[in-house]
N, C-alpha and C. Protein backbone atom coordinates (compact mmCIF):
# COMPACT_ATOMS: atom_id res chain seq x y z
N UNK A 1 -25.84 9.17 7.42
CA UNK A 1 -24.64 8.97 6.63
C UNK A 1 -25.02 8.98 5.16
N UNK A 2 -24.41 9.70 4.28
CA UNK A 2 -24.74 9.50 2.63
C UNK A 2 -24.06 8.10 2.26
N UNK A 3 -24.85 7.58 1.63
CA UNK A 3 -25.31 5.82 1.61
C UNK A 3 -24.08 5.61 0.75
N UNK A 4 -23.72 6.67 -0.57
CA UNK A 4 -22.74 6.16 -1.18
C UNK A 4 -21.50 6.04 -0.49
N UNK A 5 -20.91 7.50 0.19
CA UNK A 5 -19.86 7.31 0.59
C UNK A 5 -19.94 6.44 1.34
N UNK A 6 -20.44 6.58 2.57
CA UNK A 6 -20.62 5.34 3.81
C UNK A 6 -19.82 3.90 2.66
N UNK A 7 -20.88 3.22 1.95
CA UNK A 7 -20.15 1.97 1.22
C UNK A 7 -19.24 2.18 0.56
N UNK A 8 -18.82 3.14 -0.02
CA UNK A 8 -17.46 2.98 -0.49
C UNK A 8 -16.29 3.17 0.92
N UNK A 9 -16.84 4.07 1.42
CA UNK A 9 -15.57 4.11 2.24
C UNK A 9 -15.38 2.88 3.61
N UNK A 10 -16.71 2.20 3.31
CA UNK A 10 -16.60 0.65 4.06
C UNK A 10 -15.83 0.06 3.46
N UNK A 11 -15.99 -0.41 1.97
CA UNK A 11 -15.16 -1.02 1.21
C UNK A 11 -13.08 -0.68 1.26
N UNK A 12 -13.24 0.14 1.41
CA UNK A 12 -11.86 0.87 1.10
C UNK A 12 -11.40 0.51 2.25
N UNK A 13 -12.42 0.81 3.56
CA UNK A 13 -12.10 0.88 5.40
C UNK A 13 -10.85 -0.52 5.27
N UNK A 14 -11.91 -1.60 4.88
CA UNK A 14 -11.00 -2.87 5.16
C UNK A 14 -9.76 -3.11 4.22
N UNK A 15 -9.49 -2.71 3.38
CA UNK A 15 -8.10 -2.75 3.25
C UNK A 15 -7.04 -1.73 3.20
N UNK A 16 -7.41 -0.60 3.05
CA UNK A 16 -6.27 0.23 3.15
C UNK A 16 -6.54 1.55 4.41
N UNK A 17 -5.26 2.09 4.58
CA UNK A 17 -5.96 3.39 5.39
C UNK A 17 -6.05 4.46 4.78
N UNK A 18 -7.16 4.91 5.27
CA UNK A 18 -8.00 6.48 4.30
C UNK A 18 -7.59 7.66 4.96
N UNK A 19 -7.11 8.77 4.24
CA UNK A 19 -6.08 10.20 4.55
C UNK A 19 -6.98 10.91 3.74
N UNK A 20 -7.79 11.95 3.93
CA UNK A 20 -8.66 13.22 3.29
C UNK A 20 -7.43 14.10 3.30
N UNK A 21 -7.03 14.54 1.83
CA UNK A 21 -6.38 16.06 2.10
C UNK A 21 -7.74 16.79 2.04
N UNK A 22 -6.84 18.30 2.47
CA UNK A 22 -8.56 18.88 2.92
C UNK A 22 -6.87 19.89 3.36
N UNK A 23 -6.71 20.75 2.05
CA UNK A 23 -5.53 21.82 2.32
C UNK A 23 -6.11 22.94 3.16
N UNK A 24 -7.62 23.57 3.16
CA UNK A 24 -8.11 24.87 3.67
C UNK A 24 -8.78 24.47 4.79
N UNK A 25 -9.24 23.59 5.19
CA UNK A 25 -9.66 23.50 6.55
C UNK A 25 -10.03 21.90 7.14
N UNK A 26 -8.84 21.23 7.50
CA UNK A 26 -9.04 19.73 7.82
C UNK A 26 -10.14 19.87 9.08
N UNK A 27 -9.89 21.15 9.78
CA UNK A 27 -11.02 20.70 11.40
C UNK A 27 -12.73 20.61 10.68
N UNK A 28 -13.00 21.21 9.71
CA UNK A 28 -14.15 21.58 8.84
C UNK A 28 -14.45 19.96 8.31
N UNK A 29 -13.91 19.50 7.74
CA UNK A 29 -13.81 18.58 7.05
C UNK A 29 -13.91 16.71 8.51
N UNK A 30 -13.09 16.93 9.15
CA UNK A 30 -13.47 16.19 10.48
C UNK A 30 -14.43 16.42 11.20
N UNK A 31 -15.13 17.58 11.25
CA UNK A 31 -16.48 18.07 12.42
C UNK A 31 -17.58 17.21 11.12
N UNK A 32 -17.35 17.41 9.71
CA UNK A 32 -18.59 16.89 8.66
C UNK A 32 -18.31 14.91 8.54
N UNK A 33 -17.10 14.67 8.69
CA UNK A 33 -17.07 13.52 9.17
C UNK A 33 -17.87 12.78 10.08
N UNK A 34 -17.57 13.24 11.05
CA UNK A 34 -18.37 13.43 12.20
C UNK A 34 -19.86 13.20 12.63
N UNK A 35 -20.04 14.20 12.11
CA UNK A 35 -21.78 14.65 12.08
C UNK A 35 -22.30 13.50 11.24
N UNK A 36 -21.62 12.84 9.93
CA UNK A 36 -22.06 12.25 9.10
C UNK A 36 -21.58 10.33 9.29
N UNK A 37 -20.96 10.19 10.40
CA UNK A 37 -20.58 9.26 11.12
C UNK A 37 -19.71 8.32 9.84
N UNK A 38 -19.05 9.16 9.61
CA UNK A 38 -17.58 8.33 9.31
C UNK A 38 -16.31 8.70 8.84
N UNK A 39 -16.44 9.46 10.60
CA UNK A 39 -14.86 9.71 11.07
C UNK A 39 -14.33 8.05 11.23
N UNK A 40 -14.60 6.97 11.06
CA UNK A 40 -14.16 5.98 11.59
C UNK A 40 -13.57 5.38 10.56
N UNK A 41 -14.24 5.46 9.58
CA UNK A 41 -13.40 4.79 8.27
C UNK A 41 -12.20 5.50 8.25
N UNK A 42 -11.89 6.80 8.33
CA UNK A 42 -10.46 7.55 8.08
C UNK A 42 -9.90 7.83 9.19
N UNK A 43 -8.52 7.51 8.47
CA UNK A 43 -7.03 7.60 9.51
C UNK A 43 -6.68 9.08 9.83
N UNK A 44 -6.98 9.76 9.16
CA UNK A 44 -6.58 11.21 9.36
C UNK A 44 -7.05 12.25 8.18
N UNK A 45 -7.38 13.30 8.39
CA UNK A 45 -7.87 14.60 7.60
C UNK A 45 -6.46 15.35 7.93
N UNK A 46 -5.87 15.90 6.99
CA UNK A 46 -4.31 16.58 6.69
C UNK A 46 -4.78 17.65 5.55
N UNK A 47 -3.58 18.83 6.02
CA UNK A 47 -3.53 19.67 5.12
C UNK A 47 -2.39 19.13 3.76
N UNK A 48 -1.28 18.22 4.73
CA UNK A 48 -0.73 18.10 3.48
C UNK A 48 -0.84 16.82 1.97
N UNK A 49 -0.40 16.45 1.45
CA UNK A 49 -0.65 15.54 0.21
C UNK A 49 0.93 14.72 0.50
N UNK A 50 -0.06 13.72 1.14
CA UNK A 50 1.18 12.41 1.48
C UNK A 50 0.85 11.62 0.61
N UNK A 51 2.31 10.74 0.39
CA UNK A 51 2.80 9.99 -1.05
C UNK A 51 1.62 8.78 -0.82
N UNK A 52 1.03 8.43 -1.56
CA UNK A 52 0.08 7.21 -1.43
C UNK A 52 -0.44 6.87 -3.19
N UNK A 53 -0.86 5.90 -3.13
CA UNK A 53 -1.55 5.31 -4.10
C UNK A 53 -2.83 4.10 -3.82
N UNK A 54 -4.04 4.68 -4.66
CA UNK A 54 -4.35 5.54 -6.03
C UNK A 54 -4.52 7.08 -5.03
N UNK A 55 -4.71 8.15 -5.37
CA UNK A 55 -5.39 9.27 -5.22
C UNK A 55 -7.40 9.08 -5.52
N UNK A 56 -7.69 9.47 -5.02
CA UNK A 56 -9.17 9.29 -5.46
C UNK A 56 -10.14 10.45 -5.13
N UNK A 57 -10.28 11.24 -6.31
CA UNK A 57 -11.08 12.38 -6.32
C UNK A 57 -12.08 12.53 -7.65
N UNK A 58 -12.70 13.56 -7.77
CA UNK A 58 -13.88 13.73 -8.34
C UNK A 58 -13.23 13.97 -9.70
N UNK A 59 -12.01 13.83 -9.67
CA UNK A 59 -11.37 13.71 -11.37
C UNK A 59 -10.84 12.69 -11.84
N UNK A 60 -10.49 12.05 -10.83
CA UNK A 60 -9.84 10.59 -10.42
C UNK A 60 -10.35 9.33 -10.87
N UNK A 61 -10.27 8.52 -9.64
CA UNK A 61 -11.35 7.22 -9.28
C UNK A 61 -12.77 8.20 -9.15
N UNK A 62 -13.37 7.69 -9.42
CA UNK A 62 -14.73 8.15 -9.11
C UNK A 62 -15.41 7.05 -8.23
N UNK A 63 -16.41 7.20 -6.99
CA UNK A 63 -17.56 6.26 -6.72
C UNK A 63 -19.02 6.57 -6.70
C-alpha cells in the first residue's frame, strides 16, 4: 500500500465516505485500489461528479 495514501485515506475512512471520480475508467481505477489494498477505505469509484464537500485533488486539498 503507498504509506501516504493508505493514512490519509485511514484518516478520512473514519469519518466521511470516500467516492473517486475516475470519468475514463472507474474499473482501472478499482482493480489499482485493489492491488494496492484500499478498496476498503472507498465507497465507490464513479464516472460521475456527485455533489459532496470538500473535493480533494492534486489542485485542491492536497496530502
Amino acid at each position: 500500500m503507498p504509506a501516504r495514501a493508505g493514512e490519509f485515506l485511514n484518516e478520512f475512512y473514519l469519518n466521511y465516505e470516500i467516492y473517486i471520480l475516475a470519468p475514463r475508467s472507474p474499473d482501472l481505477v478499482k482493480k489499482w485500489l485493489a492491488q494496492n489494498n484500499l478498496a476498503k477505505y472507498v465507497k465507490d469509484v464513479t464516472y460521475k461528479k456527485l455533489p459532496s464537500y470538500p473535493y480533494i485533488d492534486d489542485s485542491g486539498i492536497t496530502y
